[in-house]
Protein backbone atom coordinates (compact mmCIF):
# COMPACT_ATOMS: atom_id res chain seq x y z
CA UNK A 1 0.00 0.00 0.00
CA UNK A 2 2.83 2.81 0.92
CA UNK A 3 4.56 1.83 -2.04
CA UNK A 4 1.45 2.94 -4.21
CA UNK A 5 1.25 6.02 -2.41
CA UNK A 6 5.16 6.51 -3.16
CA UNK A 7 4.90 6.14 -7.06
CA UNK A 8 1.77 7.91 -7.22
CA UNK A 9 3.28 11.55 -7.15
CA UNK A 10 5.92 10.28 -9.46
CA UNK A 11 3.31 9.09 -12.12
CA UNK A 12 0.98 12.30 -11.68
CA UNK A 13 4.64 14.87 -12.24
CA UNK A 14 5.43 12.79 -15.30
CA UNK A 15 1.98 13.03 -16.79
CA UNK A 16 2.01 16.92 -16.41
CA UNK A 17 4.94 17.01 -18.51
CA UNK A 18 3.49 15.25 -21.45
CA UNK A 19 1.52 17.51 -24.15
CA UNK A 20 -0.75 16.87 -27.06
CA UNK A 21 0.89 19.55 -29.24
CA UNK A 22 4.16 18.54 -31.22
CA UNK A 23 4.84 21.72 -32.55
CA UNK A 24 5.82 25.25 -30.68
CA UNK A 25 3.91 27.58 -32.52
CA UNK A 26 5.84 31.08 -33.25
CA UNK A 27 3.71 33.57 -30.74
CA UNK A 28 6.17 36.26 -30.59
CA UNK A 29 5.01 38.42 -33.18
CA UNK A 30 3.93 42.18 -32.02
CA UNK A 31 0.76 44.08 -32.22
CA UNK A 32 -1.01 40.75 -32.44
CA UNK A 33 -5.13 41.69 -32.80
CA UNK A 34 -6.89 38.42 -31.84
CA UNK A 35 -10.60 37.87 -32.21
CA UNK A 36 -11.53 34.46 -30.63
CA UNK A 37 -13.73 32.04 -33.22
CA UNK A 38 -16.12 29.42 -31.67
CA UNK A 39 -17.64 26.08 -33.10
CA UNK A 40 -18.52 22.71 -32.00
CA UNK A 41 -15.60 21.44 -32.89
CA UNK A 42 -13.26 24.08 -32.18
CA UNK A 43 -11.70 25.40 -28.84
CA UNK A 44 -9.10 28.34 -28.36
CA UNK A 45 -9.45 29.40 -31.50
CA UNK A 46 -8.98 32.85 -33.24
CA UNK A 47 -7.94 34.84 -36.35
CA UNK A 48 -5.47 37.63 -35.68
CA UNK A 49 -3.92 40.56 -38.05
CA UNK A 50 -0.55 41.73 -37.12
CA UNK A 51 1.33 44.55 -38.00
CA UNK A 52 4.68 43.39 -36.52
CA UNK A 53 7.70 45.41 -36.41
CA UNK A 54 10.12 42.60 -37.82
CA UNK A 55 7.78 40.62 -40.17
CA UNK A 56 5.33 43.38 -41.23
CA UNK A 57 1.89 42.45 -42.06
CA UNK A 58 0.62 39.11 -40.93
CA UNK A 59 -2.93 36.98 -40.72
CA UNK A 60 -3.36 34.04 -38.60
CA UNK A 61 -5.82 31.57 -38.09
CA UNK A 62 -5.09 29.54 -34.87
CA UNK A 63 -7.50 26.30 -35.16
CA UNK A 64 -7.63 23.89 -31.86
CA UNK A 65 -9.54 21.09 -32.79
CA UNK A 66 -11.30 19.30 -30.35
CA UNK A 67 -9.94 15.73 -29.65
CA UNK A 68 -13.14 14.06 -30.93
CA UNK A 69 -12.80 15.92 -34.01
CA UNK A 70 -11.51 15.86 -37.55
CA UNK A 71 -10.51 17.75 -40.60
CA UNK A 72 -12.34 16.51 -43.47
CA UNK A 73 -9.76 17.56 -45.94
CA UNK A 74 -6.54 19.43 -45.45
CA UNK A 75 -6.36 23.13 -43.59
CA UNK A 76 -4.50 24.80 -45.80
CA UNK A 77 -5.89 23.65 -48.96
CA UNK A 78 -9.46 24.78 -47.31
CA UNK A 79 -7.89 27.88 -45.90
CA UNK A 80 -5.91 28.71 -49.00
CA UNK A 81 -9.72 28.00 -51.12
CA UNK A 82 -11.18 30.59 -48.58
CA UNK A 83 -8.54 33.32 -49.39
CA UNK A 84 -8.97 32.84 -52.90
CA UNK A 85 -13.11 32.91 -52.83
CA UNK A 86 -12.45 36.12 -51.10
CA UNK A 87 -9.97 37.81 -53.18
CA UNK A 88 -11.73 37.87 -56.55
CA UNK A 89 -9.00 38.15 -59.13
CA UNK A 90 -8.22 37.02 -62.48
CA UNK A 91 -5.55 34.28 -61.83
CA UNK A 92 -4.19 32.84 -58.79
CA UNK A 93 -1.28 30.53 -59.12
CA UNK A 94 0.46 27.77 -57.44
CA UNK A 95 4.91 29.01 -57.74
CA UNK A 96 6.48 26.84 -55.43
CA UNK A 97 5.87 24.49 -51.93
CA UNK A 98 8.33 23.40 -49.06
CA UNK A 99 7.67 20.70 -46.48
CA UNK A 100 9.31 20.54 -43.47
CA UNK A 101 8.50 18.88 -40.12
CA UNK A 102 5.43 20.21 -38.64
CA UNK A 103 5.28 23.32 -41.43
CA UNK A 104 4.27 23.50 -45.33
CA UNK A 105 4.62 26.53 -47.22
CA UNK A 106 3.36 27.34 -50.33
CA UNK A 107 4.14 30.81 -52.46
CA UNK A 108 1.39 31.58 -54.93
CA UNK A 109 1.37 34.28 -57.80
CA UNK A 110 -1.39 36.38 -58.33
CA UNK A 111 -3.11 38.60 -61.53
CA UNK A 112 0.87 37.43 -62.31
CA UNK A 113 2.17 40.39 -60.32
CA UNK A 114 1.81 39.60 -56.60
CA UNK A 115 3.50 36.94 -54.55
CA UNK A 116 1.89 35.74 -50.84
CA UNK A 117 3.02 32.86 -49.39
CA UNK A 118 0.87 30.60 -47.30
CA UNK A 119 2.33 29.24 -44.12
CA UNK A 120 0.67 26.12 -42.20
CA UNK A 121 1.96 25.32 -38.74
CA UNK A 122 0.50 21.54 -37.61
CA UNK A 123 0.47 19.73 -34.50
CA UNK A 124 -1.71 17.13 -33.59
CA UNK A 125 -4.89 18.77 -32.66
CA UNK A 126 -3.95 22.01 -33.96
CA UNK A 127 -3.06 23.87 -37.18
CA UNK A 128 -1.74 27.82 -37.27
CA UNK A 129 -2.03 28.69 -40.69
CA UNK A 130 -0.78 32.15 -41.75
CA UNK A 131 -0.71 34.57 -45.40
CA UNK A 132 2.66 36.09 -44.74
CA UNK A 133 1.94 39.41 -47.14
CA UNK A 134 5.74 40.28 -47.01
CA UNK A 135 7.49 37.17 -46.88
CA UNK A 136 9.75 37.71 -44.13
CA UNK A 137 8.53 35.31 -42.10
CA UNK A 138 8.76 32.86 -44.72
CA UNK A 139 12.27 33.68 -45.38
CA UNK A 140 13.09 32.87 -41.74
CA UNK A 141 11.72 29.16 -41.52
CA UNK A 142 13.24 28.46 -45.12
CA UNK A 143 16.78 30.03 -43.62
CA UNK A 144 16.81 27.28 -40.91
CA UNK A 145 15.89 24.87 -43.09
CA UNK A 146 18.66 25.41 -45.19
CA UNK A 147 16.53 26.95 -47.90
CA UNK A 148 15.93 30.69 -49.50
CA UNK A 149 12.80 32.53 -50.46
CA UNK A 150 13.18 33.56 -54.33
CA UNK A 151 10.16 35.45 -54.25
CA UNK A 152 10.70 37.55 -51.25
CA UNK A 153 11.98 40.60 -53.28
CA UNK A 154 9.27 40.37 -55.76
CA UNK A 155 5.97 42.64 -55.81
CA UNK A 156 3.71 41.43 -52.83
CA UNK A 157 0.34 41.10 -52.33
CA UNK A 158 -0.88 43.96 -49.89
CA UNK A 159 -4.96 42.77 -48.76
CA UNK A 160 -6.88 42.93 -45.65
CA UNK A 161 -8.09 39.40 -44.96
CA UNK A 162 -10.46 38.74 -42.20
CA UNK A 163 -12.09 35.51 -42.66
CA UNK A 164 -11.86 32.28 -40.93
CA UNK A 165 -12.29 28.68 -41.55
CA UNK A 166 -14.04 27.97 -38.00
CA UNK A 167 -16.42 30.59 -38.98
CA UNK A 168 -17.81 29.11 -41.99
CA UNK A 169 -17.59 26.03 -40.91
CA UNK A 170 -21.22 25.59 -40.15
CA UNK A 171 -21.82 26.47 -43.89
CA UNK A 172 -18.61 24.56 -45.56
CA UNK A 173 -18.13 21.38 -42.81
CA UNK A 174 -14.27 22.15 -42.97
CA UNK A 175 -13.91 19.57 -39.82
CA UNK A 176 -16.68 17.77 -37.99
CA UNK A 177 -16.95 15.45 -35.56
CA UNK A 178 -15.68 11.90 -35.85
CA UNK A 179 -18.36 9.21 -36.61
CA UNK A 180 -16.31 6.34 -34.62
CA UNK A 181 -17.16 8.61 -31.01
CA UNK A 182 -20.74 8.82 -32.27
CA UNK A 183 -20.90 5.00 -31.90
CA UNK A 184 -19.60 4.99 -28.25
């Protein structure tokens, strides 16, 4: 009996230590605007512009799925779908993708003037998925990856996006719950 009570602090200081995210998001950007975003499926979520002193303009969508919840497609093909719906130009056009760990970028042309680059983030439950407008940010995470941004120094895409995946949700079922915890 006292040697339960002996291991049972040990087990409850190693459980605290173990997370469900395997990713550390970037959160140290300034001026950081967050408006929370709420749905069935979603918890601690938000969409956030940023004017940032070091990586200029910024949006973010911060989506924390709930455990008994899934994405029914990717994020950032939905997220990059939204931006696109929203924009309303004449062409829009995959340039060039990197995958790394836990992050995928993609760079995209637009009217064949503009560059943005997309930016998704993933952990487990969670996805951070960003349009870096200046590509600054995106230049950093290709530099430690032993990579450079060729389309940093070209024309960029200057927009104010406000949408957000958990949002529409309701309307577009981006993620829903899963049907195995229905039959439990």
């Amino acid at each position: 009996m006292f040697k339960i009570l002996k291991i049972l602090p040990l087990i409850f200081v190693l459980n605290s230590c173990i997370s469900s995210k395997n990713v550390s998001f970037n959160n140290n950007f300034s001026n950081l605007k967050k408006q929370n975003t709420y749905d069935y499926c979603s918890k601690f979520s938000y969409i956030a512009n940023v004017e940032d002193i070091k990586y200029k303009k910024l949006f973010i969508e911060y989506i924390n799925l709930d455990q008994n919840c899934k994405w029914n497609g990717l994020a950032s093909g939905f997220f990059i779908s939204l931006f696109k719906d929203n924009l309303k130009v004449k062409s829009f056009e995959y340039v060039e993708k990197y995958d790394f760990k836990n992050i995928e970028i993609l760079t995209y042309i637009i009217d064949d003037i503009y560059y943005v680059d997309f930016i998704n983030e993933f952990g487990v439950f969670d996805d951070k998925l960003i349009i870096d407008y200046s590509g600054i940010y995106t230049d950093e995470i290709l530099r430690k990856n032993g990579k450079i941004n060729n389309y940093k120094d070209y024309p960029r895409l200057d927009f104010n996006y406000d949408k957000s995946l958990v949002r529409f949700n309701f309307i577009n079922n981006y993620f829903s719950r899963d049907s195995e915890n229905f039959r439990n």
